[in-house]
C-alpha atoms as a PDB file:
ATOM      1  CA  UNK A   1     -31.584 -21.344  20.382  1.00  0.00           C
ATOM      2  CA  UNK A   2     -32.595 -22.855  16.726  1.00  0.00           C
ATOM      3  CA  UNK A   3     -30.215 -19.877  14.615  1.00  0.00           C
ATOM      4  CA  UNK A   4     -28.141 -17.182  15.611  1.00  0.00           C
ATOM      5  CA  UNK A   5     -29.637 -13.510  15.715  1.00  0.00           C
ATOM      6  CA  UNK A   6     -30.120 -11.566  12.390  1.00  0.00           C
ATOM      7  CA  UNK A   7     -29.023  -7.901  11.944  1.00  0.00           C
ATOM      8  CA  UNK A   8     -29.517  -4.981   9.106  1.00  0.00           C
ATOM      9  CA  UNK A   9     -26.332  -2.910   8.663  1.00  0.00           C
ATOM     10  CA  UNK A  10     -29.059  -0.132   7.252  1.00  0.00           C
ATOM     11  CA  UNK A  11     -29.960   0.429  10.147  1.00  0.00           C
ATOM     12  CA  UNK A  12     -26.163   1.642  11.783  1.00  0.00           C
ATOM     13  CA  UNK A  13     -25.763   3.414   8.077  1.00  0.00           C
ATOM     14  CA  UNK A  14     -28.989   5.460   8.476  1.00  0.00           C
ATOM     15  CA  UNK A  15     -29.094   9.130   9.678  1.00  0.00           C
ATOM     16  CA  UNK A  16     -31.421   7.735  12.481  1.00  0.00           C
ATOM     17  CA  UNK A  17     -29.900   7.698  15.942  1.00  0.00           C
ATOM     18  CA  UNK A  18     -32.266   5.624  17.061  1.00  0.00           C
ATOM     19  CA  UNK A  19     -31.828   2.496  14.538  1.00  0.00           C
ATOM     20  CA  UNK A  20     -28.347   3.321  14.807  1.00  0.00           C
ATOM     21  CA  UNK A  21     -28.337   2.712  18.458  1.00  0.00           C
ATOM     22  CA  UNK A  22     -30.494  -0.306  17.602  1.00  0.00           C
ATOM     23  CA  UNK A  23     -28.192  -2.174  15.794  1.00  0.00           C
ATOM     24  CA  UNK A  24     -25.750  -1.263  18.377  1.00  0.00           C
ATOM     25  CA  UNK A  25     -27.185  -3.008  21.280  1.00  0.00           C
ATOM     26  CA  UNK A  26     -28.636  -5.929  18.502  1.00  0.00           C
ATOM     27  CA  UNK A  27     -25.094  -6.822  17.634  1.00  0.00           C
ATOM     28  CA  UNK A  28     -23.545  -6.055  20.832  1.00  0.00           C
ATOM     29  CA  UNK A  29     -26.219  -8.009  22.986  1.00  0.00           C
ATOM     30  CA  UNK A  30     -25.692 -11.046  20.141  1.00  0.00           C
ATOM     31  CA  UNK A  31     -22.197 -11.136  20.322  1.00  0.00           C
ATOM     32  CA  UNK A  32     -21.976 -11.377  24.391  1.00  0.00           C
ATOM     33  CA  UNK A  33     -24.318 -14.234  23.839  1.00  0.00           C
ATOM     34  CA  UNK A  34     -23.604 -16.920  21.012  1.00  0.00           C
ATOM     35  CA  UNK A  35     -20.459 -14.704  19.362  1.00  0.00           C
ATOM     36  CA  UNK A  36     -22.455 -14.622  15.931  1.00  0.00           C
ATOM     37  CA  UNK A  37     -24.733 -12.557  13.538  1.00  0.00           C
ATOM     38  CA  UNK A  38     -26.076 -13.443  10.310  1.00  0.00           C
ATOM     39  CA  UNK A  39     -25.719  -9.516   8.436  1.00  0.00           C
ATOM     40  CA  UNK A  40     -27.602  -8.030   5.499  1.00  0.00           C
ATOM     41  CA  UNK A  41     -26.708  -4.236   4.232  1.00  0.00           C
ATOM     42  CA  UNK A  42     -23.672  -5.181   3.967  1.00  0.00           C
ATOM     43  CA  UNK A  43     -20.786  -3.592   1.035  1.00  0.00           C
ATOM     44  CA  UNK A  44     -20.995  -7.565  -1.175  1.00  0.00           C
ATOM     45  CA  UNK A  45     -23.049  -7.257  -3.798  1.00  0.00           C
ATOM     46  CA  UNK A  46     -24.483 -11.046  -5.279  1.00  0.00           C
ATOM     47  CA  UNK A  47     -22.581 -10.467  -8.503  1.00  0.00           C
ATOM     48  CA  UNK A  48     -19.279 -10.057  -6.985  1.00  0.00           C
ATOM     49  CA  UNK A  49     -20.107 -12.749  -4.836  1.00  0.00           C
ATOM     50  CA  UNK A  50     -21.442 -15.197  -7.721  1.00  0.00           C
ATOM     51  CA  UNK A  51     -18.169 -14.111  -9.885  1.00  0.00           C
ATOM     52  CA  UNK A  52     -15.766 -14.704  -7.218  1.00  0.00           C
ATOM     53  CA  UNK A  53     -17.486 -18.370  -6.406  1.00  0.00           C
ATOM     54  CA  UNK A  54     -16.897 -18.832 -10.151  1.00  0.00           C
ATOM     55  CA  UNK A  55     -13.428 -18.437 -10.602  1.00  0.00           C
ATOM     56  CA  UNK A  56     -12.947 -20.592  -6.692  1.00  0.00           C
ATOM     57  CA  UNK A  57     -14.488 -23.211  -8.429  1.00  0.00           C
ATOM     58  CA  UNK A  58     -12.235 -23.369 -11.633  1.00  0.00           C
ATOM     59  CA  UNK A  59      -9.009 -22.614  -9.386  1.00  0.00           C
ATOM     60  CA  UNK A  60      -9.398 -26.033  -7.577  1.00  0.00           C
ATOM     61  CA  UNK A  61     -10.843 -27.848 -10.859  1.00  0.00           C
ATOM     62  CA  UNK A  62      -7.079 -27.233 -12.051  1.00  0.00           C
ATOM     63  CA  UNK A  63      -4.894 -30.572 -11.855  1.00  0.00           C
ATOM     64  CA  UNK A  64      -2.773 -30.899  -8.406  1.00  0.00           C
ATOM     65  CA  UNK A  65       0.465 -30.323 -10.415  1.00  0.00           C
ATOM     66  CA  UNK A  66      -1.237 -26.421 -11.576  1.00  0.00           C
ATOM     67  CA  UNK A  67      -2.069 -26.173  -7.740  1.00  0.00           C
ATOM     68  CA  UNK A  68       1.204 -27.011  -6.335  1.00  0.00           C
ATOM     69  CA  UNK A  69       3.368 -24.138  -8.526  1.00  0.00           C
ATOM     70  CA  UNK A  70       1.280 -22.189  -6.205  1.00  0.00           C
ATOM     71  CA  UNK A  71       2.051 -23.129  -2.907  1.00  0.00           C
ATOM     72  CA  UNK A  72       4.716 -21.396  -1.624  1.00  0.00           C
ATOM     73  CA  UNK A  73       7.527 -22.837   0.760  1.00  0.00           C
ATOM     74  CA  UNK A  74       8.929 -20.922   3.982  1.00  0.00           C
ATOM     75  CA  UNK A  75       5.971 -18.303   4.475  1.00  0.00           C
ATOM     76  CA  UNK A  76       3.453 -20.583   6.950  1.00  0.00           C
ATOM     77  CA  UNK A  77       0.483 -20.701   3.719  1.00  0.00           C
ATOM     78  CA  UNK A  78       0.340 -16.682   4.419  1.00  0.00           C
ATOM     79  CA  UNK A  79      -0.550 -16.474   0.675  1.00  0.00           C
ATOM     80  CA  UNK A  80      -1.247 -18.389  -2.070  1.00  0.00           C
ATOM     81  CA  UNK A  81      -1.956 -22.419  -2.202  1.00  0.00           C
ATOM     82  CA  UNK A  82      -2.489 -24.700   1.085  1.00  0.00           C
ATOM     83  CA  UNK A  83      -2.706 -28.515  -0.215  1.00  0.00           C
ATOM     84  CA  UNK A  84      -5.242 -30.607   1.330  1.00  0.00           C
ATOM     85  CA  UNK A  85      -4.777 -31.892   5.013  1.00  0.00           C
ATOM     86  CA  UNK A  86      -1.822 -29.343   5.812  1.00  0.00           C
ATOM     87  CA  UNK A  87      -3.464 -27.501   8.109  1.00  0.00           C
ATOM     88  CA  UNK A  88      -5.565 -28.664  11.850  1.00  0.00           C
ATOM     89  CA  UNK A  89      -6.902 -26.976  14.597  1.00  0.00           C
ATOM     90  CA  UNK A  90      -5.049 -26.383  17.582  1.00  0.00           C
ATOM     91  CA  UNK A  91      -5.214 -29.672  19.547  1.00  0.00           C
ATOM     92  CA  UNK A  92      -5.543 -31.883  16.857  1.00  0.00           C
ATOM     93  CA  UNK A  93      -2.934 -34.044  14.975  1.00  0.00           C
ATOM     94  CA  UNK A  94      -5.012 -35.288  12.095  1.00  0.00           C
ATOM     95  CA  UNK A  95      -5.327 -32.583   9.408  1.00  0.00           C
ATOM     96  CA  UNK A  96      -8.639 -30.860   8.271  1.00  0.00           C
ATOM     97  CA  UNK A  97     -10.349 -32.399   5.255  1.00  0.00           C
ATOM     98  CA  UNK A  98      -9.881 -29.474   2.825  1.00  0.00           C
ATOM     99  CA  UNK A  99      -7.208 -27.196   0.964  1.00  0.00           C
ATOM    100  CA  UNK A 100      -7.756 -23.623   0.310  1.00  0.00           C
ATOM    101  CA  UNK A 101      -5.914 -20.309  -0.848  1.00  0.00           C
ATOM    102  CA  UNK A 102      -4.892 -16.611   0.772  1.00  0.00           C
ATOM    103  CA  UNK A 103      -5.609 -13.370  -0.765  1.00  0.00           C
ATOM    104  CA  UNK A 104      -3.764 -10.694   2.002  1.00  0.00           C
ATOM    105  CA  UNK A 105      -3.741  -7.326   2.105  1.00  0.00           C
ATOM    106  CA  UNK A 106      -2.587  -5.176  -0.966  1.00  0.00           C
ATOM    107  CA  UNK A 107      -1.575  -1.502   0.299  1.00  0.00           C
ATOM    108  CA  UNK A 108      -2.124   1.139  -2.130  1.00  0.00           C
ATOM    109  CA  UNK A 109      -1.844   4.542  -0.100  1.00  0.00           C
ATOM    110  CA  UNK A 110       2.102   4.271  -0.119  1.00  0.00           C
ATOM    111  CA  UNK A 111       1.861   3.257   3.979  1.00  0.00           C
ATOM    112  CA  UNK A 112       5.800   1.459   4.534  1.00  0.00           C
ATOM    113  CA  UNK A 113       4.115  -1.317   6.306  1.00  0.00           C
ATOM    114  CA  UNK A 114       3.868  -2.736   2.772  1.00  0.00           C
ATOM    115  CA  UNK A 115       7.062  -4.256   3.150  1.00  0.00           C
ATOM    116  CA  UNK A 116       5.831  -6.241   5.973  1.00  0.00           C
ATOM    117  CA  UNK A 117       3.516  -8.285   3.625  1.00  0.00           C
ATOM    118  CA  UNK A 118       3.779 -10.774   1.868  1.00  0.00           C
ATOM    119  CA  UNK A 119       3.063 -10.312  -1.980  1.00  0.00           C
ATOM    120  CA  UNK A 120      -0.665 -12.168  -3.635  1.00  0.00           C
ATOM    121  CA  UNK A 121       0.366 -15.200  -5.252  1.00  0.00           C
ATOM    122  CA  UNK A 122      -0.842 -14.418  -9.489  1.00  0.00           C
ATOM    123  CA  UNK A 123      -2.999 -17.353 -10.988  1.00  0.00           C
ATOM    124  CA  UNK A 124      -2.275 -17.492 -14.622  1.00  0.00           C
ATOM    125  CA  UNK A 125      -4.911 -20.150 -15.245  1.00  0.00           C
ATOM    126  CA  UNK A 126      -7.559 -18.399 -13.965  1.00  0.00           C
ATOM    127  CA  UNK A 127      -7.502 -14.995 -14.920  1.00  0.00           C
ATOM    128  CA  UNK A 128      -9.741 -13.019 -13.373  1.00  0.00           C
ATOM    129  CA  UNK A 129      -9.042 -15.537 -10.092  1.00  0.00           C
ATOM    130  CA  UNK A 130      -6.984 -12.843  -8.341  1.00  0.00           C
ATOM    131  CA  UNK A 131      -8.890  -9.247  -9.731  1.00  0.00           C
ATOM    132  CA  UNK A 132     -11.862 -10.431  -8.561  1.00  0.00           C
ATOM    133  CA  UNK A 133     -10.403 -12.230  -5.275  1.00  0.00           C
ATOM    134  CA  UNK A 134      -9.360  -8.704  -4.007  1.00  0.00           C
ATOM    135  CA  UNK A 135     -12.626  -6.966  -5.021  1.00  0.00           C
ATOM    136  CA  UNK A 136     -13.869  -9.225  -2.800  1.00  0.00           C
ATOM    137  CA  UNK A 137     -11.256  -8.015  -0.590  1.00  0.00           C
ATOM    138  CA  UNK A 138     -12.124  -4.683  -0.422  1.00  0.00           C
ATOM    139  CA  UNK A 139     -16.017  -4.864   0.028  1.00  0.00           C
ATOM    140  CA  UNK A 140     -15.486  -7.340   2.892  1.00  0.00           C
ATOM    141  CA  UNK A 141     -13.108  -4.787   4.672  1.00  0.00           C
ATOM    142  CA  UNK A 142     -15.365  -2.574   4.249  1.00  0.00           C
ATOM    143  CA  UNK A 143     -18.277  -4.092   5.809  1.00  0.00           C
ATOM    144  CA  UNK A 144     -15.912  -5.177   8.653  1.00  0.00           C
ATOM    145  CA  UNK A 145     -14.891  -1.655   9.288  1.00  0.00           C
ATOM    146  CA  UNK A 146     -18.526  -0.213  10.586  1.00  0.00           C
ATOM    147  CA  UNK A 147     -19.088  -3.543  12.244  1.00  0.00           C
ATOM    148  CA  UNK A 148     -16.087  -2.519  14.144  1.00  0.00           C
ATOM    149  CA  UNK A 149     -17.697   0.522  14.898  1.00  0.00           C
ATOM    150  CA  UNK A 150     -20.894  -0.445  15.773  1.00  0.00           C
ATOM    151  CA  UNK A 151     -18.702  -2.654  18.294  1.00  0.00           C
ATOM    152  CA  UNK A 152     -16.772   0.432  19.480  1.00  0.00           C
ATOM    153  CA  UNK A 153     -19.649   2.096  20.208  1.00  0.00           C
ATOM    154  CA  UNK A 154     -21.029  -0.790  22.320  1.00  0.00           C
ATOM    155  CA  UNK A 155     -17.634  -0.946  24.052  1.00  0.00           C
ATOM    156  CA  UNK A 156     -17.551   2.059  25.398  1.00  0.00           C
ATOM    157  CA  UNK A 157     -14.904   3.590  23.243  1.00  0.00           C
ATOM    158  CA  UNK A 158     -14.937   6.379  20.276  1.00  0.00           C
ATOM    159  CA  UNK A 159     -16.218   4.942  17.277  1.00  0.00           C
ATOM    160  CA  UNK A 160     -13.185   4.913  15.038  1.00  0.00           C
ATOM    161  CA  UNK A 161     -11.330   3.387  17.501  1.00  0.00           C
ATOM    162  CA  UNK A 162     -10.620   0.385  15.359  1.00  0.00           C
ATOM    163  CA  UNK A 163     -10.577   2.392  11.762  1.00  0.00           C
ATOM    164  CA  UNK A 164      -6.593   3.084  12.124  1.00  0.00           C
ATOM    165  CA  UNK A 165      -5.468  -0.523  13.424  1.00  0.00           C
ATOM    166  CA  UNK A 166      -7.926  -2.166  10.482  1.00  0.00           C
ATOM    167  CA  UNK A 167      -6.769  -0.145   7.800  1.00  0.00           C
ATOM    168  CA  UNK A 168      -4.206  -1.737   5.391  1.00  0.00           C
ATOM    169  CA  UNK A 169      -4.102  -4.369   8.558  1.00  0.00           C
ATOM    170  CA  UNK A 170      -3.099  -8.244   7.708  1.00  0.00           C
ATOM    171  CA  UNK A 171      -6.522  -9.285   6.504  1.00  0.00           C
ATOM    172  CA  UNK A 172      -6.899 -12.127   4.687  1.00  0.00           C
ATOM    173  CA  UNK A 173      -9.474 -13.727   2.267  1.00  0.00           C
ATOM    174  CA  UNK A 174      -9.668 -17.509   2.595  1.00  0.00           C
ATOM    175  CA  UNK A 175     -11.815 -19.842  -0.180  1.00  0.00           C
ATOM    176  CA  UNK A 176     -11.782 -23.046   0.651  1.00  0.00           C
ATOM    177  CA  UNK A 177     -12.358 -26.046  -1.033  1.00  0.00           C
ATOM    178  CA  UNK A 178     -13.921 -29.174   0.459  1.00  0.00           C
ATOM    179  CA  UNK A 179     -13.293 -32.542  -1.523  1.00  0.00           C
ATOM    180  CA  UNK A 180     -15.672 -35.023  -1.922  1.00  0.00           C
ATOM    181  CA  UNK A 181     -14.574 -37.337   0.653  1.00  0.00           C
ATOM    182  CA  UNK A 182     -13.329 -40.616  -0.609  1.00  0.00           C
ATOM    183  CA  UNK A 183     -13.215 -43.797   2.359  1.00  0.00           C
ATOM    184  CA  UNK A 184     -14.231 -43.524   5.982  1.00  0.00           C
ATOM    185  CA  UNK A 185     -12.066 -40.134   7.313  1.00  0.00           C
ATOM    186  CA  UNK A 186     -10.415 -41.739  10.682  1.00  0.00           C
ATOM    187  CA  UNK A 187     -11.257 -39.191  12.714  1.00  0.00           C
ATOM    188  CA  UNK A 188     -10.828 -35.989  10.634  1.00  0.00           C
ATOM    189  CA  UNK A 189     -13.644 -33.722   9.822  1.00  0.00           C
ATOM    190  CA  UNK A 190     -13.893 -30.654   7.303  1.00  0.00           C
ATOM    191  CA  UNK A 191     -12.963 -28.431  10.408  1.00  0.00           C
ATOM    192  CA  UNK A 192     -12.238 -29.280  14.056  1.00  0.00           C
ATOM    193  CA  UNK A 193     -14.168 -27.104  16.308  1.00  0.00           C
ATOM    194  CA  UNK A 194     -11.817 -23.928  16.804  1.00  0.00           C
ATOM    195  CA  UNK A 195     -12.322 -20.459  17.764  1.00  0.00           C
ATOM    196  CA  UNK A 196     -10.843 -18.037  14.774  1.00  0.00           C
ATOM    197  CA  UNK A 197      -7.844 -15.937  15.589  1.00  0.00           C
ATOM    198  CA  UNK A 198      -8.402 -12.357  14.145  1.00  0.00           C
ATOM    199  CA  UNK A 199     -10.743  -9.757  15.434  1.00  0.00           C
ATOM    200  CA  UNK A 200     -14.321 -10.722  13.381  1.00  0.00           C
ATOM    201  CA  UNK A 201     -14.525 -13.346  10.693  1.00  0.00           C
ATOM    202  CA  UNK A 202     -17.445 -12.547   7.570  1.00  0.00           C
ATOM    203  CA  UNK A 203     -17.939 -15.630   5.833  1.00  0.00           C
ATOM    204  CA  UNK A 204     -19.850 -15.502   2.370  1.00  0.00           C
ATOM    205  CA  UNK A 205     -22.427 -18.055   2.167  1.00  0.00           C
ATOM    206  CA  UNK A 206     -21.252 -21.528   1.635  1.00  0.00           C
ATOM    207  CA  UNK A 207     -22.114 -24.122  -1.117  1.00  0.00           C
ATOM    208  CA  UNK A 208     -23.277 -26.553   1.939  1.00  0.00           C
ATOM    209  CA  UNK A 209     -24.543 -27.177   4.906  1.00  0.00           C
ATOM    210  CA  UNK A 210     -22.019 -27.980   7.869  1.00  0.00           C
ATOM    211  CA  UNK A 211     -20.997 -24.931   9.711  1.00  0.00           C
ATOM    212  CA  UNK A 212     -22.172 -25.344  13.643  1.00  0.00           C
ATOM    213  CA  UNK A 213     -21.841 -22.784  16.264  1.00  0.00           C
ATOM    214  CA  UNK A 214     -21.757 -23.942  20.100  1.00  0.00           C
ATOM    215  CA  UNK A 215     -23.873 -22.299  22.763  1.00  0.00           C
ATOM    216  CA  UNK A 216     -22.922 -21.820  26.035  1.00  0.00           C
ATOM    217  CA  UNK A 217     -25.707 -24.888  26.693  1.00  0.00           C
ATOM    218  CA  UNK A 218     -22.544 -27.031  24.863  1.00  0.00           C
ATOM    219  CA  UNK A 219     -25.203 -27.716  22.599  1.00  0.00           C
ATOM    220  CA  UNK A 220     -24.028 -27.545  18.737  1.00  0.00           C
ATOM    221  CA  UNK A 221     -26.161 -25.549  16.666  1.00  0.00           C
ATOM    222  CA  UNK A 222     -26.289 -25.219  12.781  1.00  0.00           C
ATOM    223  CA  UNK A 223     -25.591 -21.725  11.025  1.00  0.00           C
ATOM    224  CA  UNK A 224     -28.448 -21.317   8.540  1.00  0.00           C
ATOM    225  CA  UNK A 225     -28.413 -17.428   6.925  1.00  0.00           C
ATOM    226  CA  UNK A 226     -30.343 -16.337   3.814  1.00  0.00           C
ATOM    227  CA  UNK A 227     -28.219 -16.059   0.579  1.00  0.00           C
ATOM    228  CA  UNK A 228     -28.035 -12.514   0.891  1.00  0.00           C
ATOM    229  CA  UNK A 229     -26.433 -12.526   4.721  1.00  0.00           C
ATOM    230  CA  UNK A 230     -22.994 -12.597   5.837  1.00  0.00           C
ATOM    231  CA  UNK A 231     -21.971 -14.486   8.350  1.00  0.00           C
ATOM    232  CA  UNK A 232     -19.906 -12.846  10.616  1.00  0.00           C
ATOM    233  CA  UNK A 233     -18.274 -14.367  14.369  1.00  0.00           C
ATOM    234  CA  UNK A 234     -16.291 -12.499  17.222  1.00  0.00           C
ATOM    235  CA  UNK A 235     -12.621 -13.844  16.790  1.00  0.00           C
ATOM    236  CA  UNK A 236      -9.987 -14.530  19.760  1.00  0.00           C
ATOM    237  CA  UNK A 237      -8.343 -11.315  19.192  1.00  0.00           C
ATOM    238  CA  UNK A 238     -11.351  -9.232  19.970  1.00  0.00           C
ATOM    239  CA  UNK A 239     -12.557 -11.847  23.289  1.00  0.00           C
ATOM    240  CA  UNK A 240      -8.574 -11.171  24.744  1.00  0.00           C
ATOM    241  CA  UNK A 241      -8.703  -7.146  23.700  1.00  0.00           C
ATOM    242  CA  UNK A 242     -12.411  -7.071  25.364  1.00  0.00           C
ATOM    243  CA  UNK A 243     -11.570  -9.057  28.655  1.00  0.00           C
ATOM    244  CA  UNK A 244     -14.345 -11.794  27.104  1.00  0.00           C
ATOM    245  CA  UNK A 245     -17.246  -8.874  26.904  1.00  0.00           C
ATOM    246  CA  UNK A 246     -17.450 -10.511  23.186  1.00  0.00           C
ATOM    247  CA  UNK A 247     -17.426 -13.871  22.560  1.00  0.00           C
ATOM    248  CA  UNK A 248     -15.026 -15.852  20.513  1.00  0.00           C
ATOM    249  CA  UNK A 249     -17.394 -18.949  20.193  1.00  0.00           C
ATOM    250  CA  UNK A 250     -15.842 -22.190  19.126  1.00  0.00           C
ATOM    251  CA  UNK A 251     -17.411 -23.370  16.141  1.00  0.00           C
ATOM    252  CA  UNK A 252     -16.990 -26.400  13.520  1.00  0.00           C
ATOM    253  CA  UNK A 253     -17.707 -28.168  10.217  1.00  0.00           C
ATOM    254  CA  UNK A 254     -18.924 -31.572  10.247  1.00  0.00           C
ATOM    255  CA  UNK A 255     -18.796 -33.993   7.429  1.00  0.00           C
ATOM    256  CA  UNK A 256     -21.860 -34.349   5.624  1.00  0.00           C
ATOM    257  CA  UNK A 257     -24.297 -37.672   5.728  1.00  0.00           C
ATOM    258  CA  UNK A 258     -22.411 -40.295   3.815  1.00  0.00           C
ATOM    259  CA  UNK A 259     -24.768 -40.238   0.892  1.00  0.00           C
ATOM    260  CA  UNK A 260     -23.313 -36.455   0.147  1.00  0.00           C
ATOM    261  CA  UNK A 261     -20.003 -37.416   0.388  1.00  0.00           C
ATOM    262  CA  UNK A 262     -19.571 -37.404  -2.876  1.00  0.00           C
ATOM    263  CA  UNK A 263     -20.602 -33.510  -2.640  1.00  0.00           C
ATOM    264  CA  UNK A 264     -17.821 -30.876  -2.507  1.00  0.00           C
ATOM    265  CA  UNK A 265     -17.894 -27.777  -0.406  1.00  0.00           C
ATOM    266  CA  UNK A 266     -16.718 -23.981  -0.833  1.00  0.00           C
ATOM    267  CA  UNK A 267     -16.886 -21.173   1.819  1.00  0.00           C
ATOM    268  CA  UNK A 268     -15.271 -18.209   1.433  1.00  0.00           C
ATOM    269  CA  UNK A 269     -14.105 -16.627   5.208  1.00  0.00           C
ATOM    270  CA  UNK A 270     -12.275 -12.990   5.266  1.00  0.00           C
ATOM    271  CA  UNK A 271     -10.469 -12.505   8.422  1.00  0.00           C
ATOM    272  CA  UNK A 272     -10.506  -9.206  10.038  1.00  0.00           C
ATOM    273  CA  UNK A 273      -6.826  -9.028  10.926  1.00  0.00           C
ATOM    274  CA  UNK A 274      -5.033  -5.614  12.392  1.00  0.00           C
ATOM    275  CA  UNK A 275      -1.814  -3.960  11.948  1.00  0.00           C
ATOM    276  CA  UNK A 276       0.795  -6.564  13.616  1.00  0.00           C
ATOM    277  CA  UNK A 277       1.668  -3.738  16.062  1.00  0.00           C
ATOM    278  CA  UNK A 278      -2.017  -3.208  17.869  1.00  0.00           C
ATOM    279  CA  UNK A 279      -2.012  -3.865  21.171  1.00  0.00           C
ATOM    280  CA  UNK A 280      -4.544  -6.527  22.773  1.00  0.00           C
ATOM    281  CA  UNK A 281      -3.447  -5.464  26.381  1.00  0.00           C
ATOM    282  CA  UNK A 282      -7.578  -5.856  27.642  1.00  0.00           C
ATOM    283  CA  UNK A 283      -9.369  -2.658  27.626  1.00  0.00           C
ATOM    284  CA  UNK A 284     -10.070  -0.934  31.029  1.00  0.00           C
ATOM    285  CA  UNK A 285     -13.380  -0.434  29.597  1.00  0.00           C
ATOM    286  CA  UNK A 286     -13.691  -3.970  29.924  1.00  0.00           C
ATOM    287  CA  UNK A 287     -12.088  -4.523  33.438  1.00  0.00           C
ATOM    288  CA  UNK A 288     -13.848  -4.059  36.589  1.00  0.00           C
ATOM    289  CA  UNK A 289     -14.760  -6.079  39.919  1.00  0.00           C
ATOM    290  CA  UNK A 290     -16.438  -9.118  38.767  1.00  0.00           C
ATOM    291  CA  UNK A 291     -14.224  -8.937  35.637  1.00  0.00           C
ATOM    292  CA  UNK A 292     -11.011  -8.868  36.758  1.00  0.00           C
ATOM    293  CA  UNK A 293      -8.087  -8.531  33.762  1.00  0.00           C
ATOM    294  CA  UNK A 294      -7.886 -12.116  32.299  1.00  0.00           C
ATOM    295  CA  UNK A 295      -4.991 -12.286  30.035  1.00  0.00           C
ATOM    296  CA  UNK A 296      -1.644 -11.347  29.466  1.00  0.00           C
ATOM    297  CA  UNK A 297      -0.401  -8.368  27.309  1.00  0.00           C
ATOM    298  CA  UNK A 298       0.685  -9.507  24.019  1.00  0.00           C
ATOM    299  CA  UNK A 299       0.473  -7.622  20.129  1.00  0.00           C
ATOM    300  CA  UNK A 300      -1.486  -8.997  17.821  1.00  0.00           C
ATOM    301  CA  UNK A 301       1.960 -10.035  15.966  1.00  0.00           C
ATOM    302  CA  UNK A 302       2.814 -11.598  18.395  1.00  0.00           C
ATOM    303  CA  UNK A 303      -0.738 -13.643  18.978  1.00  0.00           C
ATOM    304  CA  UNK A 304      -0.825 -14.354  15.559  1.00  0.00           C
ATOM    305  CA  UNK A 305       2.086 -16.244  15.198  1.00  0.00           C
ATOM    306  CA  UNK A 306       1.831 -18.286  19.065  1.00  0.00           C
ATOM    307  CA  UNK A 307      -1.627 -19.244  16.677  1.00  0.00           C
ATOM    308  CA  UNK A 308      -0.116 -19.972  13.621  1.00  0.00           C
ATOM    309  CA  UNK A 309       2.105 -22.575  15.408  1.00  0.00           C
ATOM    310  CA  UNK A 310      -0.177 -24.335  17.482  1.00  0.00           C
ATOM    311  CA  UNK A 311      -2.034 -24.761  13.973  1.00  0.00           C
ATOM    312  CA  UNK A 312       1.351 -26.088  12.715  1.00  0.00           C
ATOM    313  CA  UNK A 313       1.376 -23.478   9.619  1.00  0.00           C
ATOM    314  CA  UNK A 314       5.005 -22.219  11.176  1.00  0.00           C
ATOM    315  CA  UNK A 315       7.671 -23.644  12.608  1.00  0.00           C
END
């Protein structure tokens, strides 16, 4: 395998069964293989995306002392500023060569589960940082919501089986910035190889190469999608819920040859999160002979924060 698979998101829009079905089995098919799809079709248009890369750029090019007022003690980084190096994949004692920022969800249909979140940190240095940040927001819940569908459908189950859990769920938009690295790293790269936690992860198109992907081969393989694609993985949440029918595939993001070290890197991930209280008990959809029920029942709450520790975010 030299990329992972390519799908349109016209098609499942279209009034066609047939292309509908397509991208069905397309996506489905792709992620029981290698967990990932590179999407076009999708809700982000390349001026939102452009203007939101913008104002990443000129959050981080504020001095550490602007940064810090934003990072906020006692919630686990759950929104606002992460400082460089706080934050490693599970396993892993050295911390991950970047810092990066949390836009979560912002409920605006009156739902009480508003006073579960957490309120978006307000950047008064940047000030279209946080407008633009959720606009962002919205179109990339969006586009995760028929993806979700599509995956319903492949599932076996109705195909707003997801739409309920998703809306005004704990989502989160992640940019992240990459520093030029400065000395030999000792052992810490941009991202240890990790599996995400949420359901499905769409990550805008970097400034960089780096990502990798590994096939079931173990080989690693590098994510390459035109600037018009989204990039968008099968999570751990969705692997447990789907007794591994989907794959949550561990991926990574090495440090760059030497002579770009001097380079910086952004990538923007959203994180397809549910409601707290959705169940991940696996699906009997998903359960049979040869696939016997693999994991425990647990809420997504309740996942999320085992994850959160192991990542040592909480306490």
């Amino acid at each position: 395998m030299k990329n992972i698979p390519s799908v349109d998101l016209n098609d499942f829009l279209s009034n066609d069964p047939k292309r509908k079905q397509k991208f069905v089995n397309e996506i489905g098919a792709a992620y029981s293989e290698i967990g990932f799809v590179a999407l076009k079709g999708h809700f982000l248009s390349d001026e939102l995306s452009d203007n939101l890369y913008k104002e990443v750029k000129s959050f981080y090019a504020l001095t550490q002392e602007q940064k810090n007022k934003y990072e906020i003690e006692g919630i686990g980084g759950a929104r606002g500023y992460t400082s460089f190096g706080k934050e490693s994949a599970k396993g892993r004692t050295e911390g991950d060569l970047k810092e990066f920022w949390h836009f979560g969800q912002e409920i605006t249909d009156g739902e009480q589960i508003a006073e579960k979140y957490h309120a978006n940190v307000q950047v008064a240095e940047v000030p279209n940082f946080n407008k633009i940040g959720m606009e962002t927001f919205r179109q990339l819940e969006k586009t995760a919501t028929y993806v979700l569908r599509a995956l319903a459908i492949y599932i076996g189950l109705d195909e707003n089986y997801f739409d309920s859990y998703v809306h005004n769920g704990n989502s989160i938009l992640r940019p992240i910035h990459y520093p030029p690295i400065i000395g030999e790293p000792k052992g810490a790269v941009r991202a240890a190889a990790h599996g995400d936690i949420n359901l499905i992860t769409l990550l805008m198109g970097a400034s960089a190469a780096g990502l990798e992907v590994q096939a079931k081969s173990g080989e690693w393989v590098p994510v390459t999608a035109l600037p018009e694609q989204l990039v968008i993985n099968v999570g751990d949440m969705l692997q447990r819920l789907t007794n591994n029918k989907l794959r949550s595939t561990i991926h990574r993001v090495v440090n760059p040859p030497k002579k770009d070290w001097g380079k910086p890197r952004y990538s923007i991930p959203f994180f397809t999160h549910p409601k707290s209280e959705m169940k991940l008990n696996c699906l009997t959809e998903c359960i049979d002979e040869n696939n016997p029920k693999a994991y425990d029942d647990i809420t997504a709450g309740e996942y999320l924060n085992e994850r959160l520790r192991e990542l040592g975010l909480i306490t």
